[in-house]
N, C-alpha and C. Protein backbone atom coordinates (compact mmCIF):
# COMPACT_ATOMS: atom_id res chain seq x y z
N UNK A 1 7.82 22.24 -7.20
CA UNK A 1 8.59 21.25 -6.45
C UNK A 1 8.64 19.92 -7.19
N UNK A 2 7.67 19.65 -7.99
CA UNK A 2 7.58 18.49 -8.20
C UNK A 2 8.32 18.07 -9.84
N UNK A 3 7.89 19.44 -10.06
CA UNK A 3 8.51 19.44 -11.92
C UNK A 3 10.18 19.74 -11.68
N UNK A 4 10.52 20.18 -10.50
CA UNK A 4 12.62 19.88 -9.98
C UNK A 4 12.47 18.78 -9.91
N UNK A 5 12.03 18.09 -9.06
CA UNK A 5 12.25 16.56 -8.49
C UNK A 5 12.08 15.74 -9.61
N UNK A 6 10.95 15.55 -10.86
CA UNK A 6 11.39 15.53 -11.97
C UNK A 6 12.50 15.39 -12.61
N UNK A 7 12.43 16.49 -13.14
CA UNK A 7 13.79 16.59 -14.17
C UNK A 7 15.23 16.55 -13.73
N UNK A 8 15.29 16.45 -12.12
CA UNK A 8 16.61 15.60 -11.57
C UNK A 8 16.38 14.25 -11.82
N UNK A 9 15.24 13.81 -11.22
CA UNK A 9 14.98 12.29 -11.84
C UNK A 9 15.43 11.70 -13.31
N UNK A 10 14.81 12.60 -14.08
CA UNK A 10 14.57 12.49 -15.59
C UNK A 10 16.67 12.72 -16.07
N UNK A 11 16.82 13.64 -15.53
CA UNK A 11 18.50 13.77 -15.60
C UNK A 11 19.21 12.07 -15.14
N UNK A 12 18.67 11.72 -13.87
CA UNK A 12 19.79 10.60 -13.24
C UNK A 12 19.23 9.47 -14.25
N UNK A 13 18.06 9.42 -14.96
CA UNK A 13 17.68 8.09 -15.82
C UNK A 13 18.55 8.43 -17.22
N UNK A 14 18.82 9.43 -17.63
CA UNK A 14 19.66 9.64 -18.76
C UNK A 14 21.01 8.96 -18.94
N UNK A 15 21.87 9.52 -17.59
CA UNK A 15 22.96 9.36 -17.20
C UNK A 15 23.09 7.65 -17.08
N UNK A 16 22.29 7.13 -16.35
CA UNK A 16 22.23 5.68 -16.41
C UNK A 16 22.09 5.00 -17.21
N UNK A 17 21.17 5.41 -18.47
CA UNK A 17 21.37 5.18 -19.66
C UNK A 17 22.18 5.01 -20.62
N UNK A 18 23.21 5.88 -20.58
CA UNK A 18 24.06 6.15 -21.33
C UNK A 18 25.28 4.99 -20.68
N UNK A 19 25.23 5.12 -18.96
CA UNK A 19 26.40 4.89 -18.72
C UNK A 19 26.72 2.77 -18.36
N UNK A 20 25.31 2.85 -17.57
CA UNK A 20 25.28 1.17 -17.47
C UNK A 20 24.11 0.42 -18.56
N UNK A 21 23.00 0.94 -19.03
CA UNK A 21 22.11 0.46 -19.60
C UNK A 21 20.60 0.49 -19.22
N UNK A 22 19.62 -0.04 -19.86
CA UNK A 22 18.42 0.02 -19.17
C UNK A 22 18.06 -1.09 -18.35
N UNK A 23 19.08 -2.28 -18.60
CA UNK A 23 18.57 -3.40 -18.61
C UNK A 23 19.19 -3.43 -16.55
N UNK A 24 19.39 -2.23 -15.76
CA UNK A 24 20.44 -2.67 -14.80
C UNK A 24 19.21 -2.38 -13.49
N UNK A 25 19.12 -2.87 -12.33
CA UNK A 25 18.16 -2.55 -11.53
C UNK A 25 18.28 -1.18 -11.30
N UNK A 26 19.34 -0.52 -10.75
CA UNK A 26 19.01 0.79 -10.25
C UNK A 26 18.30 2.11 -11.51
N UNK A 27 18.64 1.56 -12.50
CA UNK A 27 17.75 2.27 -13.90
C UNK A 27 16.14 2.12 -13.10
N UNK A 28 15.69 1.03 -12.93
CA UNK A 28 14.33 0.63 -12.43
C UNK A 28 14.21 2.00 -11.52
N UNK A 29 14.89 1.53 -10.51
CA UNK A 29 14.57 2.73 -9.22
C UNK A 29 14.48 3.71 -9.69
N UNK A 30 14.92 4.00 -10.30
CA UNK A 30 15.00 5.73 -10.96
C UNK A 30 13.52 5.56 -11.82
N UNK A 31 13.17 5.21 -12.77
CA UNK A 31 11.34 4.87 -13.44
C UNK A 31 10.69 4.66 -12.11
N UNK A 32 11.19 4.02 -10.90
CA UNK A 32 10.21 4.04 -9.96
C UNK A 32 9.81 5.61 -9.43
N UNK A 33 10.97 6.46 -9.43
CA UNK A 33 11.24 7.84 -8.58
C UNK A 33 10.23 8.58 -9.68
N UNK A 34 10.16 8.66 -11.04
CA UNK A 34 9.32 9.39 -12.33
C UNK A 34 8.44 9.17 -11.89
N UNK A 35 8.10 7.56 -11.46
CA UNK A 35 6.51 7.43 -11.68
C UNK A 35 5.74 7.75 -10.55
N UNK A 36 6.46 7.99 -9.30
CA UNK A 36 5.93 8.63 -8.25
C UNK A 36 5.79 9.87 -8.08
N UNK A 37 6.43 10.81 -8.71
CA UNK A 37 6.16 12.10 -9.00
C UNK A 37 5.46 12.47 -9.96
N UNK A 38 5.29 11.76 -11.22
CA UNK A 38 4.15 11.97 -12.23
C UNK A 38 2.91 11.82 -10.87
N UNK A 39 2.82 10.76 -10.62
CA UNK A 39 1.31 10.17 -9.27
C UNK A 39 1.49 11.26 -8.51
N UNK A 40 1.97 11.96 -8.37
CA UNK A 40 1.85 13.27 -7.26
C UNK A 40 1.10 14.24 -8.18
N UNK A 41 1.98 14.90 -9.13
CA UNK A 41 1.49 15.51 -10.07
C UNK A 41 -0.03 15.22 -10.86
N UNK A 42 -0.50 13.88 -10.68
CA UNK A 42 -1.64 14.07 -11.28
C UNK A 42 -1.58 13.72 -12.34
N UNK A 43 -0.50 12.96 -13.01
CA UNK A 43 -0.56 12.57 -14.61
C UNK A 43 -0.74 10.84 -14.23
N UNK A 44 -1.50 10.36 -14.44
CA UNK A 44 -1.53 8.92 -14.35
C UNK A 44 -1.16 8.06 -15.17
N UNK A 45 -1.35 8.78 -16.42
CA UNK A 45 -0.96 7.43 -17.38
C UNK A 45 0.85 7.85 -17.59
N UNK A 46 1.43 8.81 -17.15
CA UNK A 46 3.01 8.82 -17.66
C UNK A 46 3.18 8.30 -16.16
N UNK A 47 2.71 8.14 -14.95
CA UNK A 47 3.04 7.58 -13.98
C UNK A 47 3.04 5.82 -14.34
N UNK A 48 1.86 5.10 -14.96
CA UNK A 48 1.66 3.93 -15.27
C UNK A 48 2.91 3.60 -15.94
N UNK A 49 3.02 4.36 -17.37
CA UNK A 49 4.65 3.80 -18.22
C UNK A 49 5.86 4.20 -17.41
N UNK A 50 6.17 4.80 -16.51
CA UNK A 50 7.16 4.54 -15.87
C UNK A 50 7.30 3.63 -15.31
N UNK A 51 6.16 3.29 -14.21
CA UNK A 51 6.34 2.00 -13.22
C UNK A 51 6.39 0.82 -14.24
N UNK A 52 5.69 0.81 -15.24
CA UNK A 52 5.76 -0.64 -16.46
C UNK A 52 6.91 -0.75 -16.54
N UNK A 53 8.11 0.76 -16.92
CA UNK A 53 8.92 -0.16 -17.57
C UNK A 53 10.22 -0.22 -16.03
N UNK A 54 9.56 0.37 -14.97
CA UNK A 54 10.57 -0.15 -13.91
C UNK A 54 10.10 -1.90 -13.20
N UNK A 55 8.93 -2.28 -13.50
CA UNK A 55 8.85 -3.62 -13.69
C UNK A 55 9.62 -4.96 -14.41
N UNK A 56 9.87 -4.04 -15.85
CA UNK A 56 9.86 -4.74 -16.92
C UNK A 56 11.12 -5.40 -16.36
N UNK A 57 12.08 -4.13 -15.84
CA UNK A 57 13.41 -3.87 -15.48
C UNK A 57 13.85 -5.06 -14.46
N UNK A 58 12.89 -5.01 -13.35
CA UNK A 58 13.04 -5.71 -12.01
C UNK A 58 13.47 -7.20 -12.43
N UNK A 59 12.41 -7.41 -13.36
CA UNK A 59 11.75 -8.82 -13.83
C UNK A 59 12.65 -9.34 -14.31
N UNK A 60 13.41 -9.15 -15.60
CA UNK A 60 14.51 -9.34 -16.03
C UNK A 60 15.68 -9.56 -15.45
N UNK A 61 16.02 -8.16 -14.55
CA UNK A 61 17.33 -8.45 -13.79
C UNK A 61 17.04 -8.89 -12.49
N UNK A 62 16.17 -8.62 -11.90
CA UNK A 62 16.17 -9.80 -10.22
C UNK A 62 15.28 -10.52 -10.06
N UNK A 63 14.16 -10.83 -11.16
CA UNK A 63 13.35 -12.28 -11.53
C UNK A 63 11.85 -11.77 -10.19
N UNK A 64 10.91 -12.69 -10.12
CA UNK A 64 9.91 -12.67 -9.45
C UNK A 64 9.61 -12.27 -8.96
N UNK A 65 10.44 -13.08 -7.52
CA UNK A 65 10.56 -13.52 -6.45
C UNK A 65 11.97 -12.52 -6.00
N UNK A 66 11.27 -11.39 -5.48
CA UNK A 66 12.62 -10.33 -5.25
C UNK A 66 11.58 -9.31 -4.93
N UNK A 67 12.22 -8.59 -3.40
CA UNK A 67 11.40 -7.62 -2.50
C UNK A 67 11.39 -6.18 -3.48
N UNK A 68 12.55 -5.77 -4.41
CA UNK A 68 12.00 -4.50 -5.54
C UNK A 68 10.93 -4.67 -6.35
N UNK A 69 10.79 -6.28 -6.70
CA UNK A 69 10.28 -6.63 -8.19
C UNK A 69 8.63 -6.55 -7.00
N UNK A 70 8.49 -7.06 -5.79
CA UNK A 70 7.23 -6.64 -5.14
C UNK A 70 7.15 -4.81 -4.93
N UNK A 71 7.69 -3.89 -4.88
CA UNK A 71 7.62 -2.27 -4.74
C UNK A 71 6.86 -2.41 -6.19
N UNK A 72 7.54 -2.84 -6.65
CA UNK A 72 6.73 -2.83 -8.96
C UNK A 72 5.44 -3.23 -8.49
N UNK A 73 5.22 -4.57 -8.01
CA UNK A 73 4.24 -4.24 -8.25
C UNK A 73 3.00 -3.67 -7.60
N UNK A 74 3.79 -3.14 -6.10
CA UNK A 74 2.89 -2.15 -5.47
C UNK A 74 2.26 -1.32 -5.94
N UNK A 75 3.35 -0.53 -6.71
CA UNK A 75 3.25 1.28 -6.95
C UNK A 75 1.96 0.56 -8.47
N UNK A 76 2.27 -0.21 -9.23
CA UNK A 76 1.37 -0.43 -10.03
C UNK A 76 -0.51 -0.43 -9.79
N UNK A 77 -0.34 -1.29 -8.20
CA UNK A 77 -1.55 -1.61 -7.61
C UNK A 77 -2.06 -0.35 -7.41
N UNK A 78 -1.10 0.24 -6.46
CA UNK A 78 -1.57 1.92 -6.24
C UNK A 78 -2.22 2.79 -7.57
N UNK A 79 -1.27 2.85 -8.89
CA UNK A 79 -1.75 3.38 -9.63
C UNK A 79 -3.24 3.24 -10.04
N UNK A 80 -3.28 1.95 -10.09
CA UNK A 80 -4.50 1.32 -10.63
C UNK A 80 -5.27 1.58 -9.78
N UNK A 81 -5.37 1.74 -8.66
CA UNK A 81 -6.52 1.77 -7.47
C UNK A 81 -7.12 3.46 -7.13
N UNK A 82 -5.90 4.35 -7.18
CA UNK A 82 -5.66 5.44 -7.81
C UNK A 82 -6.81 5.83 -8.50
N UNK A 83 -6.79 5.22 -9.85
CA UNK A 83 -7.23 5.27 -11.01
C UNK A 83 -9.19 4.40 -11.31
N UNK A 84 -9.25 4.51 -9.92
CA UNK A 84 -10.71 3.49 -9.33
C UNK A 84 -10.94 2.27 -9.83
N UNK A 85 -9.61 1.40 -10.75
CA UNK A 85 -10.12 0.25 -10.78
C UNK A 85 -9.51 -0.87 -9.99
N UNK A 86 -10.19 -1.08 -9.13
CA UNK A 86 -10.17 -1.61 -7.42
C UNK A 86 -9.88 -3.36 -8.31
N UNK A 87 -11.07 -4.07 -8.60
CA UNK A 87 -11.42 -5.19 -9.06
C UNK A 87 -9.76 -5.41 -10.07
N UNK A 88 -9.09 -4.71 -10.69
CA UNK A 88 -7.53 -5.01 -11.56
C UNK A 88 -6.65 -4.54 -10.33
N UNK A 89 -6.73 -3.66 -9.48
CA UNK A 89 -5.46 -3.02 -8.26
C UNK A 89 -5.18 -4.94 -7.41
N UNK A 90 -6.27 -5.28 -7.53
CA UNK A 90 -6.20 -6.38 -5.88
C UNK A 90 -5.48 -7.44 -6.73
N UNK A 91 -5.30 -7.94 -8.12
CA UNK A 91 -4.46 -9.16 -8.32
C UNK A 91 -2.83 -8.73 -7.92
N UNK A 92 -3.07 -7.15 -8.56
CA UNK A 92 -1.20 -6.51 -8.41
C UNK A 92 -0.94 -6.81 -6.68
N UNK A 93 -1.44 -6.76 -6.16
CA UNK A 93 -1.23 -6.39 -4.24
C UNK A 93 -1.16 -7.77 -3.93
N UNK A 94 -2.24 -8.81 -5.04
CA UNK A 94 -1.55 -10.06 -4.35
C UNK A 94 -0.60 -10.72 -4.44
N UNK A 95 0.02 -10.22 -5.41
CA UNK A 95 1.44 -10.43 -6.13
C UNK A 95 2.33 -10.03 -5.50
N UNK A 96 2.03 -8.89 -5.08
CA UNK A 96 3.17 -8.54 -4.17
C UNK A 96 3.02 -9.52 -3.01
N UNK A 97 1.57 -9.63 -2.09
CA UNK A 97 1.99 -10.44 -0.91
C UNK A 97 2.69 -11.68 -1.04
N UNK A 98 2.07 -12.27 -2.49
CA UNK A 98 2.99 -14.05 -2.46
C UNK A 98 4.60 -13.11 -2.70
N UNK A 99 5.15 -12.54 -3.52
CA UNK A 99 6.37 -12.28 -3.53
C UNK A 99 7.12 -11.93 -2.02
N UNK A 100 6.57 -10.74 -1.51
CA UNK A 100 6.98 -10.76 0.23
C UNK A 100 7.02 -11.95 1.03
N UNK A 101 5.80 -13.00 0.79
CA UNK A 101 5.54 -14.34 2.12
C UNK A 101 6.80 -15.11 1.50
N UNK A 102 7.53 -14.95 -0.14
CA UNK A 102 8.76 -16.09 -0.21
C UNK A 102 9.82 -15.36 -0.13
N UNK A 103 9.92 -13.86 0.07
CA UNK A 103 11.17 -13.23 0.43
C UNK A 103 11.56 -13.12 1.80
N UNK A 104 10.71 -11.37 2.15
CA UNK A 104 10.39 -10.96 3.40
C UNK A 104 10.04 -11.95 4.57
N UNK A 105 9.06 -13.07 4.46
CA UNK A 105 8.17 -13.70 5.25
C UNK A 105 7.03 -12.95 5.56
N UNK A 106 5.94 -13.58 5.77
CA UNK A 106 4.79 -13.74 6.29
C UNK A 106 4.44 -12.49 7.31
N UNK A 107 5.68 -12.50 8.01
CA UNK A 107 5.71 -11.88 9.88
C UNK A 107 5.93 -10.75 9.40
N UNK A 108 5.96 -9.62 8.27
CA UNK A 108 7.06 -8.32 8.25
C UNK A 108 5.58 -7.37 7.43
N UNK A 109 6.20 -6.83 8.74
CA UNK A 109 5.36 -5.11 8.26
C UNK A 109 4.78 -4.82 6.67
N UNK A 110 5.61 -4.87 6.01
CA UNK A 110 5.30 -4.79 4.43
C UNK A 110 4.38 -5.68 4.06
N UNK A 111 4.70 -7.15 4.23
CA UNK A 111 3.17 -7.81 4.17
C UNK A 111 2.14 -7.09 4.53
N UNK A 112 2.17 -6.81 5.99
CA UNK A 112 1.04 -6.05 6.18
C UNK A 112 0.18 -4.64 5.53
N UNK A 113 1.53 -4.01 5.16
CA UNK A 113 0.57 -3.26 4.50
C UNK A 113 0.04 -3.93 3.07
N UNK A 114 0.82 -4.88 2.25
CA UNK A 114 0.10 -5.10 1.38
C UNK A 114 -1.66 -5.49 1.30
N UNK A 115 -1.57 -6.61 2.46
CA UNK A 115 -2.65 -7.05 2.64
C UNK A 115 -3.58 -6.03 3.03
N UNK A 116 -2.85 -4.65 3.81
CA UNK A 116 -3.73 -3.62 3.67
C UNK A 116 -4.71 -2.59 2.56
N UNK A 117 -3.78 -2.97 1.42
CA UNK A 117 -3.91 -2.40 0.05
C UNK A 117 -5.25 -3.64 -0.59
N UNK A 118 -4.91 -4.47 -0.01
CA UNK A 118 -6.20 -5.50 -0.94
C UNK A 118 -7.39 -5.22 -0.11
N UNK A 119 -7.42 -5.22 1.32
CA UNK A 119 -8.42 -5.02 1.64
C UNK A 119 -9.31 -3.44 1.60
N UNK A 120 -8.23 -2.16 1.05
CA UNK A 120 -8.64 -0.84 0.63
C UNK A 120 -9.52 -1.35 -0.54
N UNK A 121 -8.99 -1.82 -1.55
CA UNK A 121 -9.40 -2.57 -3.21
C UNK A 121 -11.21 -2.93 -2.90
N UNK A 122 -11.09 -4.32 -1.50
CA UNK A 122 -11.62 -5.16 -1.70
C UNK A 122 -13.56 -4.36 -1.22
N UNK A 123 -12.75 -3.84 -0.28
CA UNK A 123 -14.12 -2.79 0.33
C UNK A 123 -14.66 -1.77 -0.81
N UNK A 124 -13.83 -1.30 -1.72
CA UNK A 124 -14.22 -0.06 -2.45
C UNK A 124 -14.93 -0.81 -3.40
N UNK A 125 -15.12 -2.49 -3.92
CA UNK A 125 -16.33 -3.03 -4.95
C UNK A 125 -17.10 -3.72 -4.19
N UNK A 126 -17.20 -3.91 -2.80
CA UNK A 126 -17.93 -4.46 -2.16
C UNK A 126 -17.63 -5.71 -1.64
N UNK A 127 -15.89 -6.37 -2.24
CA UNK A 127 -16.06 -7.80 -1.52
C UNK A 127 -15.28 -7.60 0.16
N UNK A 128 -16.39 -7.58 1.17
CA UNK A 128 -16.20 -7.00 1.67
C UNK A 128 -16.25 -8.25 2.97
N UNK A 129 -16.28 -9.55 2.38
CA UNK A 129 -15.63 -10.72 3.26
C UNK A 129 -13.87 -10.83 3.55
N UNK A 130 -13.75 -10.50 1.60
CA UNK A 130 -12.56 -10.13 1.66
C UNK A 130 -11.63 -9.21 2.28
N UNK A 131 -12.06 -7.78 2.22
CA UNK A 131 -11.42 -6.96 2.96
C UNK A 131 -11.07 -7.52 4.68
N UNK A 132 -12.53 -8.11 4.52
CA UNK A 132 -12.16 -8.52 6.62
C UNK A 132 -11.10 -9.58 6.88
N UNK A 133 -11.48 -10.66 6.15
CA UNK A 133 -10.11 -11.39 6.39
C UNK A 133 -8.68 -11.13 5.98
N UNK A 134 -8.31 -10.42 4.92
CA UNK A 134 -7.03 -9.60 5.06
C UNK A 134 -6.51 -8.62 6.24
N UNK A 135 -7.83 -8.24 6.32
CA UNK A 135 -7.29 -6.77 7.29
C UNK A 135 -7.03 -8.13 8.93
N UNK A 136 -7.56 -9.25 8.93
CA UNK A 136 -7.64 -9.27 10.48
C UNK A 136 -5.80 -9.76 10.14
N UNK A 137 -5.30 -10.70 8.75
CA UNK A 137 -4.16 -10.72 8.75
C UNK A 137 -3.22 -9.59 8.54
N UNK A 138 -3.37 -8.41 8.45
CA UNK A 138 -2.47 -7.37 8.35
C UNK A 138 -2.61 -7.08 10.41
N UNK A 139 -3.91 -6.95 10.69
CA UNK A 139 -3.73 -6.77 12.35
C UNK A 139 -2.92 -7.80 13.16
N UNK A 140 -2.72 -8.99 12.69
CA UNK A 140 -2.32 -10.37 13.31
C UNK A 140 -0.71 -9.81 13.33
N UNK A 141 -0.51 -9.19 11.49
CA UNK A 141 1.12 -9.49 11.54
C UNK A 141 1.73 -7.88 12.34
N UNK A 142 0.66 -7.11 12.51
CA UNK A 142 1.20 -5.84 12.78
C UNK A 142 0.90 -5.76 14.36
N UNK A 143 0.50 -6.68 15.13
CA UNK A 143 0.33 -7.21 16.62
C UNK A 143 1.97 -7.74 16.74
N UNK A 144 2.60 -8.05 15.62
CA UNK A 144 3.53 -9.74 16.34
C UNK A 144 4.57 -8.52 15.79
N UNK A 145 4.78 -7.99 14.83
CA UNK A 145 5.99 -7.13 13.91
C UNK A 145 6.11 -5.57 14.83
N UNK A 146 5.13 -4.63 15.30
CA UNK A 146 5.36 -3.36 15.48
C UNK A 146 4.48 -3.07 16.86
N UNK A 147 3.83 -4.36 17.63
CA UNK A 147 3.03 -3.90 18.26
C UNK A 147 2.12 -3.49 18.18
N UNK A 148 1.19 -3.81 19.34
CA UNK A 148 -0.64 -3.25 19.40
C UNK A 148 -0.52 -2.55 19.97
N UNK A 149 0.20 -1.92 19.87
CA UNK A 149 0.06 0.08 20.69
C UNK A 149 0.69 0.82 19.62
N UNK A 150 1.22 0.09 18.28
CA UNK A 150 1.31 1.15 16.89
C UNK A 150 0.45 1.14 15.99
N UNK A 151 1.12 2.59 15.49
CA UNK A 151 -0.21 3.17 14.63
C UNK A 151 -0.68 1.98 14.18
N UNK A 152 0.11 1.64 13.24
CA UNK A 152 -0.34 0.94 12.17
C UNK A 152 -1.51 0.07 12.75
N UNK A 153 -1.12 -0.42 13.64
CA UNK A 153 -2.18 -0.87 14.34
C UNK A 153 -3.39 -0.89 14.67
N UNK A 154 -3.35 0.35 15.35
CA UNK A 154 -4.70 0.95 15.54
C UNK A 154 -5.57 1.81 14.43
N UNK A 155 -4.99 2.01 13.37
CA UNK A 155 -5.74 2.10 11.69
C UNK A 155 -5.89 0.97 11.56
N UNK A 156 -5.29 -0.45 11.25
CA UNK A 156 -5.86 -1.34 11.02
C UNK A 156 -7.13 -1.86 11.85
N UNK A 157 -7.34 -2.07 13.13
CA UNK A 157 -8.04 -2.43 13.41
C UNK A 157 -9.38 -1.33 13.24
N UNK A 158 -9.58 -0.23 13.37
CA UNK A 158 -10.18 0.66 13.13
C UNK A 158 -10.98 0.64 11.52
N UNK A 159 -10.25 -0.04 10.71
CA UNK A 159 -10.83 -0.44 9.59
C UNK A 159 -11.26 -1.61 9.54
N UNK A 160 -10.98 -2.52 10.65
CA UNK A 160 -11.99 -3.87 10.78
C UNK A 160 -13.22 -3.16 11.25
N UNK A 161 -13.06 -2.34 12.07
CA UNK A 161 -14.76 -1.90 12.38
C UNK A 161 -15.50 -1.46 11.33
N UNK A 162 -14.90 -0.66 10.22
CA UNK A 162 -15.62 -0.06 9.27
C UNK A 162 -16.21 -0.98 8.64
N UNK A 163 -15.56 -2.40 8.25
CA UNK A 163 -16.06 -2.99 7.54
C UNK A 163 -16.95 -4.15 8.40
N UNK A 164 -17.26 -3.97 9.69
CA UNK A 164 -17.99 -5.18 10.29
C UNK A 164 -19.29 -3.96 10.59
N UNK A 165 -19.19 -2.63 10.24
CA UNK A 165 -20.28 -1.83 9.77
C UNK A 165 -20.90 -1.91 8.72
N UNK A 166 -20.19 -2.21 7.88
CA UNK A 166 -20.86 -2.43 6.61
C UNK A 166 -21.48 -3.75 6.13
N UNK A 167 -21.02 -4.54 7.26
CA UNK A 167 -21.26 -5.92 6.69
C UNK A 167 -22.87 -6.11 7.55
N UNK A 168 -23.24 -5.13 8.49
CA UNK A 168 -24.34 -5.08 9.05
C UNK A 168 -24.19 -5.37 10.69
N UNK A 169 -22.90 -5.42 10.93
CA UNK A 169 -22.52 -6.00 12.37
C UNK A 169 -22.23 -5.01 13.01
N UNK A 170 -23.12 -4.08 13.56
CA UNK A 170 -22.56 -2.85 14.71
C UNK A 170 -21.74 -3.16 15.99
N UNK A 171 -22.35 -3.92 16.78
CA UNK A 171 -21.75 -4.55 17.67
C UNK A 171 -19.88 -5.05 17.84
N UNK A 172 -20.00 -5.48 16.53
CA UNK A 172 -18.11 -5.99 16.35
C UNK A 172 -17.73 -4.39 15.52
N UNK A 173 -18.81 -3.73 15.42
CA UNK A 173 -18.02 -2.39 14.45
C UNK A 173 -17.48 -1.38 15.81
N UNK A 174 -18.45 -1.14 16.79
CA UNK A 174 -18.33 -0.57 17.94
C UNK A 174 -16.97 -1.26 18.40
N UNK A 175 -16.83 -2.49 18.75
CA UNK A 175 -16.15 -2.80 19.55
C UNK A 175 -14.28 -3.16 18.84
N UNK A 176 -14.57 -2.85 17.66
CA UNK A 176 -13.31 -2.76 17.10
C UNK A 176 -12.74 -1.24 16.61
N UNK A 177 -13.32 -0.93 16.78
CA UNK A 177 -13.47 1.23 16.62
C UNK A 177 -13.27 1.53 17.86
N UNK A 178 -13.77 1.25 18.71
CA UNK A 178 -13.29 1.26 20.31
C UNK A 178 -12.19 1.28 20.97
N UNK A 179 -11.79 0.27 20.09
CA UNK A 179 -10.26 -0.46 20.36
C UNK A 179 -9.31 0.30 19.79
N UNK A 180 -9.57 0.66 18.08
CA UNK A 180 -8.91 1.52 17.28
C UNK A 180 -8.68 2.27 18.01
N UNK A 181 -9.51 3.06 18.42
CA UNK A 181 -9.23 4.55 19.03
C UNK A 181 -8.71 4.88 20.19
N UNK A 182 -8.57 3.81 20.75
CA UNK A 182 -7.96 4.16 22.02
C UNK A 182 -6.43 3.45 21.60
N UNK A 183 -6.32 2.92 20.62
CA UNK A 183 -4.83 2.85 19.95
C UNK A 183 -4.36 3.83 19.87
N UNK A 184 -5.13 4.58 18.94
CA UNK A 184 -4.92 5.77 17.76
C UNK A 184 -4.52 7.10 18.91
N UNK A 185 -5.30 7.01 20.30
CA UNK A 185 -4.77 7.98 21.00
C UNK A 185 -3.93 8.07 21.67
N UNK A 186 -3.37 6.88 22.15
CA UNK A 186 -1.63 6.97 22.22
C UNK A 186 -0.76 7.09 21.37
N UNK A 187 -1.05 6.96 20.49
CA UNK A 187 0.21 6.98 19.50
C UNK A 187 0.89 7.94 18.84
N UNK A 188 0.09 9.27 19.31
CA UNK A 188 1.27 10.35 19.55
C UNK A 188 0.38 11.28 18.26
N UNK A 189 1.08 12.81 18.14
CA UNK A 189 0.42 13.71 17.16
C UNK A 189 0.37 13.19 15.92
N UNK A 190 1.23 12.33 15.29
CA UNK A 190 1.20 11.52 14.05
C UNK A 190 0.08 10.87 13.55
N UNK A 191 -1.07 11.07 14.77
CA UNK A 191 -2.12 10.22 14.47
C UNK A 191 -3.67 10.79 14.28
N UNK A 192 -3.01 11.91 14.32
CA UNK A 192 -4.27 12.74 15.01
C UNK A 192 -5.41 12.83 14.20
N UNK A 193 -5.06 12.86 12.82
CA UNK A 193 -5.91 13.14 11.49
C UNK A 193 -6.69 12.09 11.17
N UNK A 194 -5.86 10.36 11.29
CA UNK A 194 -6.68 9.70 11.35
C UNK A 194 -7.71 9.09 12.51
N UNK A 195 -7.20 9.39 14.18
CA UNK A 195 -7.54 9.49 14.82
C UNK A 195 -9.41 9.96 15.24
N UNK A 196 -9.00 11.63 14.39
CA UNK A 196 -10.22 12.37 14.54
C UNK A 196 -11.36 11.75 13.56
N UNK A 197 -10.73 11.32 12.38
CA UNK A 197 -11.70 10.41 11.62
C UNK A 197 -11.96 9.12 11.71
N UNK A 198 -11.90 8.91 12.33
CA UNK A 198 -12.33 7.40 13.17
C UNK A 198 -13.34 7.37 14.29
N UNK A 199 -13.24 8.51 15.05
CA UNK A 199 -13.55 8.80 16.05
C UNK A 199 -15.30 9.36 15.64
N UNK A 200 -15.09 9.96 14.71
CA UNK A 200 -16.66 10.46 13.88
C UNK A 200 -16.96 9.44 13.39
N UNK A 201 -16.17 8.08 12.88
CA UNK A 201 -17.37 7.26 12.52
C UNK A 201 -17.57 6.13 13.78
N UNK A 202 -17.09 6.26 14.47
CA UNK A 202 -17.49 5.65 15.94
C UNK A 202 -18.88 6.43 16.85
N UNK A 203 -18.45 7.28 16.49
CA UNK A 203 -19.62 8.43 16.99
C UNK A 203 -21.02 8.29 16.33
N UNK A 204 -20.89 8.05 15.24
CA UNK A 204 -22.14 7.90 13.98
C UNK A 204 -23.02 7.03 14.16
N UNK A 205 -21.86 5.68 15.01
CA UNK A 205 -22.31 4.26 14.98
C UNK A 205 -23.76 4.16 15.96
C-alpha cells in the first residue's frame, strides 16, 4: 500500500517538475506526501530529505510566517521526535507555534496541537515544568476552540495528570485523570483505545 502511494506521489513530483518547477508551493506538498509515506514505511532519513526540501520550498515561495511553511515544520518536529531526539523536535514545534499565533491565532486547534507536540518532546527528557505549562495551554485553547466534552480534550487533560504524576503530585494527577476520563467516555468509540489507557494509569495511581 504504501510503496503505490509512493510512486503515485513520486510520479505527481515528476510531472510538476517538469511542468511548473521546484521552486512552486504545491511541488512542496507533494515532498510533504513522500515524506509521510517514507515515515510510515519506516525509512527516516528519505522521510527527513523530503520534508527538508518541502521546507526549503515553503520558505522561498510563501516566506515564514505562512500556515504550510508551519505543516514543514511540524512533520520535521515529528520526524525528529520520531527519531528520539526530543531536546532538537521541541525548537521545530516552537516554530511552528510562533508561526500559527501570527497566522492562525492563538485560539485555533492547530496551536493546540502544536503545543501538544512540545509538551510530548518536553516530558520524554524530563523538562517536565515544561510539558505542564504547554499542555495546560493546549487544554485552555481546546476548552474555548472544540470544547471540554472533545476528545482532544479529554487526552489533553489526561496528560496533565500524567505529568503532575511524575512531577510527584498524585493528588492533581488523580484529579486531572479523573476528569480525563470521564471526558474520554463520552466521546464516543473513537476514544476507546486511548480511553482504556488512561484509565490503567488512573487505576495504578
Amino acid at each position: 500500500e504504501y510503496d503505490k502511494a509512493l510512486e503515485m506521489a513520486q510520479l505527481s513530483l515528476a510531472a510538476k517538475l517538469f511542468t511548473i518547477g521546484e521552486g512552486d508551493p504545491s511541488v512542496a506538498s507533494t515532498y510533504e506526501v513522500i515524506a509521510t509515506t517514507y515515515r510510515e514505511k519506516g525509512d527516516l532519513a528519505k522521510a527527513r530529505e523530503a520534508a527538508d526540501k518541502s521546507l526549503k520550498i515553503r520558505l522561498s515561495a510563501l516566506g515564514e510566517m505562512h500556515p504550510e511553511t508551519a505543516r514543514s515544520y511540524t512533520l520535521l518536529g515529528n520526524l525528529t521526535a520520531i527519531d528520539q531526539h526530543h531536546a532538537e523536535a521541541i525548537p521545530l514545534f516552537e516554530k511552528t507555534v510562533a508561526i500559527l499565533k501570527g497566522t492562525v491565532g492563538e485560539q485555533h486547534s492547530d496551536t493546540g496541537i502544536a503545543y501538544e507536540s512540545i509538551a510530548f518532546s518536553a516530558h520524554q527528557i524530563g523538562s517536565l515544568q515544561l510539558a505542564r505549562d504547554v499542555l495546560q495551554k493546549a487544554a485552555d485553547i481546546y476548552a474555548a476552540t472544540l470544547g471540554d466534552k472533545s476528545m482532544n480534550y479529554g487526552v489533553c487533560v489526561c496528560s496533565q495528570g500524567i505529568i503532575f504524576r511524575d512531577l510527584k503530585e498524585p493528588e492533581k494527577a488523580r484529579a486531572y485523570l479523573t476528569k480525563g476520563v470521564q471526558v474520554l467516555r463520552e466521546a464516543g468509540p473513537n476514544a476507546a483505545a486511548v480511553l482504556k489507557r488512561n484509565e490503567d494509569i488512573l487505576a495504578a495511581l
